[in-house]
Protein backbone atom coordinates (compact mmCIF):
# COMPACT_ATOMS: atom_id res chain seq x y z
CA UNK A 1 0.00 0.00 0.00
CA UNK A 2 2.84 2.49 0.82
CA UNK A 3 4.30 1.47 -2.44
CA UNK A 4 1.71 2.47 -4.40
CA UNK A 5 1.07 5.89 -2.61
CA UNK A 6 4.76 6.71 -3.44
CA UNK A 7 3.86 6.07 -7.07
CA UNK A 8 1.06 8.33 -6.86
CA UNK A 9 3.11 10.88 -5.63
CA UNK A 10 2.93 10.96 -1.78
CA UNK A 11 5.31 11.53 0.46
CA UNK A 12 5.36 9.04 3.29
CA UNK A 13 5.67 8.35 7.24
CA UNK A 14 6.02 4.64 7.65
CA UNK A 15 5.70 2.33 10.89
CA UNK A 16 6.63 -1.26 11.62
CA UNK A 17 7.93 -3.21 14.60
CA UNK A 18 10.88 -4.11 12.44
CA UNK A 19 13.06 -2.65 10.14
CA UNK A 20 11.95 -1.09 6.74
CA UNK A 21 15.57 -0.18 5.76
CA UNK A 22 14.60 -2.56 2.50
CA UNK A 23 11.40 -1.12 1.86
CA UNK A 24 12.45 2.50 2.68
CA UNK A 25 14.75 2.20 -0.50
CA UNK A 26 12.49 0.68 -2.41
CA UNK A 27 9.63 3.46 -1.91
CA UNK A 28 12.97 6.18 -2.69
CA UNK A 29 13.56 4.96 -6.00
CA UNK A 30 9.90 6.56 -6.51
CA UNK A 31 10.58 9.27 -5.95
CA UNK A 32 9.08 9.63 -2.42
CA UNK A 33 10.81 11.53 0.73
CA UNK A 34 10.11 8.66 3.43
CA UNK A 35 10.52 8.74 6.94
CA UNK A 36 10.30 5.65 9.19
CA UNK A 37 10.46 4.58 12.59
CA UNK A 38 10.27 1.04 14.02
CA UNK A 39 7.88 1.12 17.13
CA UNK A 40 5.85 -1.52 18.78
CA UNK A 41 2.42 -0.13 17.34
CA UNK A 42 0.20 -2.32 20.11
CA UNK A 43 1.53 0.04 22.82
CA UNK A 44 -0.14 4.14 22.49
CA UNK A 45 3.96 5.00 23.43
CA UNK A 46 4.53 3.49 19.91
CA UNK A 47 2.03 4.94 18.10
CA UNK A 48 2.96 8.08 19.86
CA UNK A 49 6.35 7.70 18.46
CA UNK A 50 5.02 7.58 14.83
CA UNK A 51 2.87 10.25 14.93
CA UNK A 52 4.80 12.78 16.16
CA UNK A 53 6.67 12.80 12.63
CA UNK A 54 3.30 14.05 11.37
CA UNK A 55 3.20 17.14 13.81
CA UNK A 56 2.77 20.21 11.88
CA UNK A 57 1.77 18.61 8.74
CA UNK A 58 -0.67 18.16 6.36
CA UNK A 59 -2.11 14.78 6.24
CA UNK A 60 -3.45 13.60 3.10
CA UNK A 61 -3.64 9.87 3.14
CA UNK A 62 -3.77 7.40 6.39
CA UNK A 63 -3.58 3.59 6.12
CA UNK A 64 -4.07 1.57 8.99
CA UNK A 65 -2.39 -1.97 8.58
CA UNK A 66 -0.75 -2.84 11.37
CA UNK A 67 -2.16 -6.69 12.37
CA UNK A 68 -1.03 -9.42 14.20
CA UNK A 69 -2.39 -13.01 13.44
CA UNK A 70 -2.62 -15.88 16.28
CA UNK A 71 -3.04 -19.29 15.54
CA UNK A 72 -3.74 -22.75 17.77
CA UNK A 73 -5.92 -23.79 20.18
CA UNK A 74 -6.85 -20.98 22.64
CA UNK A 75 -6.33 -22.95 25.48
CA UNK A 76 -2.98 -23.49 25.06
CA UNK A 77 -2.38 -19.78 23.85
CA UNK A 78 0.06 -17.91 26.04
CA UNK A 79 -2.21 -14.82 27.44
CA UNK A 80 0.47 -12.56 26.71
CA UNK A 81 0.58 -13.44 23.09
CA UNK A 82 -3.23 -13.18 23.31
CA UNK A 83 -2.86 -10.02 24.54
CA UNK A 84 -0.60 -8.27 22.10
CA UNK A 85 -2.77 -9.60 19.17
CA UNK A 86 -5.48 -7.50 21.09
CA UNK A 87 -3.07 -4.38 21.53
CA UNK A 88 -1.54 -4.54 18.17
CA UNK A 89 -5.33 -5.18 16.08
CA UNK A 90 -7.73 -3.24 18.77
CA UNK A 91 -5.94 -0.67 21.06
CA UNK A 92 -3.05 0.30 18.82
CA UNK A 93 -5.07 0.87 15.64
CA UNK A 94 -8.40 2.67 17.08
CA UNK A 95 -5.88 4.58 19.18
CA UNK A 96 -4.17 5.86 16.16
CA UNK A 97 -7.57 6.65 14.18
CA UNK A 98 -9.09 8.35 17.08
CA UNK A 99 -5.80 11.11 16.59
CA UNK A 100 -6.09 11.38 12.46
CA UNK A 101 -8.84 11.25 12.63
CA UNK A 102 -9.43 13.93 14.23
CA UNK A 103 -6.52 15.63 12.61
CA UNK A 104 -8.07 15.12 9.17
CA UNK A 105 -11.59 16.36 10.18
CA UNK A 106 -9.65 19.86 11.68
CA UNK A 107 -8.04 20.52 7.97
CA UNK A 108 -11.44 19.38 6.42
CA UNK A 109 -9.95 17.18 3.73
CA UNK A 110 -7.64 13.71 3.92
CA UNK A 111 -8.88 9.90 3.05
CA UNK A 112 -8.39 6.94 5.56
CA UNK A 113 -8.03 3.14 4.71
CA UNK A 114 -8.11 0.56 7.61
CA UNK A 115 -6.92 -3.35 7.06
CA UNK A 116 -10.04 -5.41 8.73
CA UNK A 117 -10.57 -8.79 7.59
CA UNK A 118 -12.99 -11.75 5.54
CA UNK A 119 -12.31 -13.45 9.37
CA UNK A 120 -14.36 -10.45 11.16
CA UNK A 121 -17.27 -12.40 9.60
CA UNK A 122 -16.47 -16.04 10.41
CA UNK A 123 -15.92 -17.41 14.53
CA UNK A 124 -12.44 -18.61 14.10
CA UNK A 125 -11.59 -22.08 15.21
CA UNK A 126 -8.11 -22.27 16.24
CA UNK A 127 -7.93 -18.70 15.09
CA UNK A 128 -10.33 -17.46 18.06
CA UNK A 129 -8.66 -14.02 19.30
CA UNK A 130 -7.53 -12.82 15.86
CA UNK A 131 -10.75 -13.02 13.81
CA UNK A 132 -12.39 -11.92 16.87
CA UNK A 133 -10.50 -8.73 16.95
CA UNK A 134 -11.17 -8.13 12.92
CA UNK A 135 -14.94 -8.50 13.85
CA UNK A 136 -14.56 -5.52 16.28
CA UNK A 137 -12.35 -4.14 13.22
CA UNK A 138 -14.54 -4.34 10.35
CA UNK A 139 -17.46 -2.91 12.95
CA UNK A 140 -16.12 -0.22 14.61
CA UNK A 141 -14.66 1.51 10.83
CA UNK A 142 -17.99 1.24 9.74
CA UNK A 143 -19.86 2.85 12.78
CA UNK A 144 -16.86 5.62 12.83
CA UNK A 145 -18.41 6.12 9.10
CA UNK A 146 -21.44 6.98 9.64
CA UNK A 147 -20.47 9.03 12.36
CA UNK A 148 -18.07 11.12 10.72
CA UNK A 149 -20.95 11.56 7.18
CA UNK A 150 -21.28 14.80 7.60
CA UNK A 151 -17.70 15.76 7.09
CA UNK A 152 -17.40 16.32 3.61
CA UNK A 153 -13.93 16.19 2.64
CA UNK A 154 -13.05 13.36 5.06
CA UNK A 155 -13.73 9.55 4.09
CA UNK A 156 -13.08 6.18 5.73
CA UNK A 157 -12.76 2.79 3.73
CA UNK A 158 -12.58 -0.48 5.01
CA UNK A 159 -10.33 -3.24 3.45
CA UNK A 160 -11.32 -6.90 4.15
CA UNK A 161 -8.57 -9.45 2.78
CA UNK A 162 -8.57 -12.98 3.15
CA UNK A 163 -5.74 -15.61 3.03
CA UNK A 164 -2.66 -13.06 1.56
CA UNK A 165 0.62 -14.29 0.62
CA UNK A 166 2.76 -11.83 3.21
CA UNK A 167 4.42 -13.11 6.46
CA UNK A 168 1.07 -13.68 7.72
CA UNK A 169 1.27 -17.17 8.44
CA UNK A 170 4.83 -17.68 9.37
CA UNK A 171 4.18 -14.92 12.37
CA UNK A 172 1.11 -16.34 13.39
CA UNK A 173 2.57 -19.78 13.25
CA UNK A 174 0.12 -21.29 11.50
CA UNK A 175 2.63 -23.00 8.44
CA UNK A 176 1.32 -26.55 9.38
CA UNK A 177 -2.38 -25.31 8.74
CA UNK A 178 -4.66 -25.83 5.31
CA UNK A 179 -4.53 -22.32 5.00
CA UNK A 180 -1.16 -21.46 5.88
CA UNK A 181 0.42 -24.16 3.19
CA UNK A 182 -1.68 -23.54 0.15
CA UNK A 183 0.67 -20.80 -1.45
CA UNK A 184 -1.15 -21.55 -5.04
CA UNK A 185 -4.48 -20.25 -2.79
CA UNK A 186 -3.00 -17.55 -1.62
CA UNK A 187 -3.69 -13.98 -3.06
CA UNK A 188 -1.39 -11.61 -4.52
CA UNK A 189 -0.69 -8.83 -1.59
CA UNK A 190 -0.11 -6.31 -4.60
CA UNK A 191 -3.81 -7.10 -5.84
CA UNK A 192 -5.02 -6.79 -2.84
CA UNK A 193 -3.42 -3.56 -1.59
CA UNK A 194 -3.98 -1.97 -4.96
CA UNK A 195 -7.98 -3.01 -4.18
CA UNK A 196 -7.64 -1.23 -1.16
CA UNK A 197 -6.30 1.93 -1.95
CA UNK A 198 -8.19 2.64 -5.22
CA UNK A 199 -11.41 1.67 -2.61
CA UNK A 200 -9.94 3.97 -0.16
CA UNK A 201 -9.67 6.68 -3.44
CA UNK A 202 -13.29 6.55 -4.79
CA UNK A 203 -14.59 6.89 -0.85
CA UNK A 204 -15.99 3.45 -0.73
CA UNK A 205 -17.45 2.46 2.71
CA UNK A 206 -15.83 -0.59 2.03
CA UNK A 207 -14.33 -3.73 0.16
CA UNK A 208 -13.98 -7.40 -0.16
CA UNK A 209 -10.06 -8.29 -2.00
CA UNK A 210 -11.19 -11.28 -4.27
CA UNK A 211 -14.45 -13.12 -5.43
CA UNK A 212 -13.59 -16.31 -3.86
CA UNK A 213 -13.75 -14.35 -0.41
CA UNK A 214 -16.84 -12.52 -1.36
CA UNK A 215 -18.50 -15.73 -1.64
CA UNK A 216 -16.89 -17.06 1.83
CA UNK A 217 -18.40 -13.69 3.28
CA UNK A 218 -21.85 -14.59 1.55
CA UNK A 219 -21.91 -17.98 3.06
CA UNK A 220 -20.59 -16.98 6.46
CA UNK A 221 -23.65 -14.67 6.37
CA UNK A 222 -26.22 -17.11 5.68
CA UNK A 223 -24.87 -20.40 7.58
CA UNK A 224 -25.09 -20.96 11.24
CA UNK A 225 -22.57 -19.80 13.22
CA UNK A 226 -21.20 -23.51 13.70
CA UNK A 227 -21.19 -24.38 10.71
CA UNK A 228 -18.74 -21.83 9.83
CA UNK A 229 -16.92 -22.33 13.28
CA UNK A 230 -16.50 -25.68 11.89
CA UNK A 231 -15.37 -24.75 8.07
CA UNK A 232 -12.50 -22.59 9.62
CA UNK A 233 -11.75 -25.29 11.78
CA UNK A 234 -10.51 -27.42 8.41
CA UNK A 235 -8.52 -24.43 7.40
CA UNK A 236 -6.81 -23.32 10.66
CA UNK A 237 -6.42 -26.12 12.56
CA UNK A 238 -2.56 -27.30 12.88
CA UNK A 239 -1.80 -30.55 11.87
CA UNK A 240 -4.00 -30.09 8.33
CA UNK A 241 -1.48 -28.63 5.84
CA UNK A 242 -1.38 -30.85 2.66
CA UNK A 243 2.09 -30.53 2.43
């Protein structure tokens, strides 16, 4: 996503909690001025951190991707790893909004785009906390919406992925799951981020990356809840990669 707003043109402030030396060289050669920091964006000191290179300027463009996946059982989930998939998806991100939010609404202008997830729509066996937090996700972006309708020049856009061939699965630990081995069922991040971002663009309230997961959605809408509990439970489940 950063890539392509240095393409467009934008200057950029990026944020990780590891380095972007690579990537800060790579958005460079497009001509972008870049600053980065590498902050631990499921703490508010973190996020603090980041936006303080923002002070005093105009915002144009925020994109909130920061995630954290979690797979396994959670009953044999170490609570602090629980936790910081909370912090990192919940705290860290709304945290964040609540500030550009409010920054972009006091210059009257400036377009937001927030990573939520197909999983906000589906209970997540063996992926409990994580698709439990993009629920909240994908809920609270579109209540902050309609709340903030009546400011013109401001829009927010929610992005809902699915399975996306990043470092997703290797930090969630989830390689010996259906879903974390099927690289050929993966989707292109690049599709999806350029999805997002012309989504975020037009104002959209919204958008699914993919008609495969636009179907899942459907279906997750429609079935009972344990039926889909039980569906994710053949994906995410370790012990059920193919390979």
């Amino acid at each position: 996503m950063a890539r392509i707003a240095a393409e467009k043109g934008y200057d950029l402030i990026v944020a990780a909690d590891r380095p972007l030396d690579e990537a800060v060289l790579d958005f460079q050669s497009l001509g972008a001025s870049v600053q980065s920091v590498q902050v631990e964006l499921a703490s508010r000191e973190g996020v603090d951190k980041f936006l303080e290179l923002a002070a005093g300027r105009t915002v144009d463009v925020v994109i909130a991707n920061a995630g954290h996946g979690l797979g396994g059982a959670f009953l044999e989930q170490d609570f602090d790893d629980v936790q910081h998939v909370i912090n990192t998806n919940i705290t860290g991100t709304i945290y964040l909004l609540q500030i550009v939010a409010r920054k972009l609404q006091a210059q009257g202008k400036g377009r937001i785009l927030v990573t939520g997830s197909i999983a906000g729509f589906q209970p997540g066996a063996f992926q409990a906390v994580y698709n439990g937090t993009k629920a909240f996700v994908d809920s609270f972006v579109a209540a902050l919406r309609n709340e903030m309708k009546d400011d013109k020049g401001v829009s927010i856009t929610c992005l809902m992925p699915g399975a996306t061939d990043t470092d997703f699965f290797v930090r969630a630990d989830m390689l010996d799951t259906n879903v974390g081995s099927e690289k050929d069922a993966l989707m292109d991040p690049a599709e999806v981020a350029r999805i997002g971002f012309d989504a975020m663009m037009e104002g959209e309230a919204d958008v699914i990356a993919g008609w495969k997961n636009k179907a899942m959605v459907a279906m997750s809408k429609v079935l009972p809840s344990q039926v889909v509990a039980e569906q994710h439970r053949k994906m995410a489940q370790p012990g059920t990669a193919k390979d």
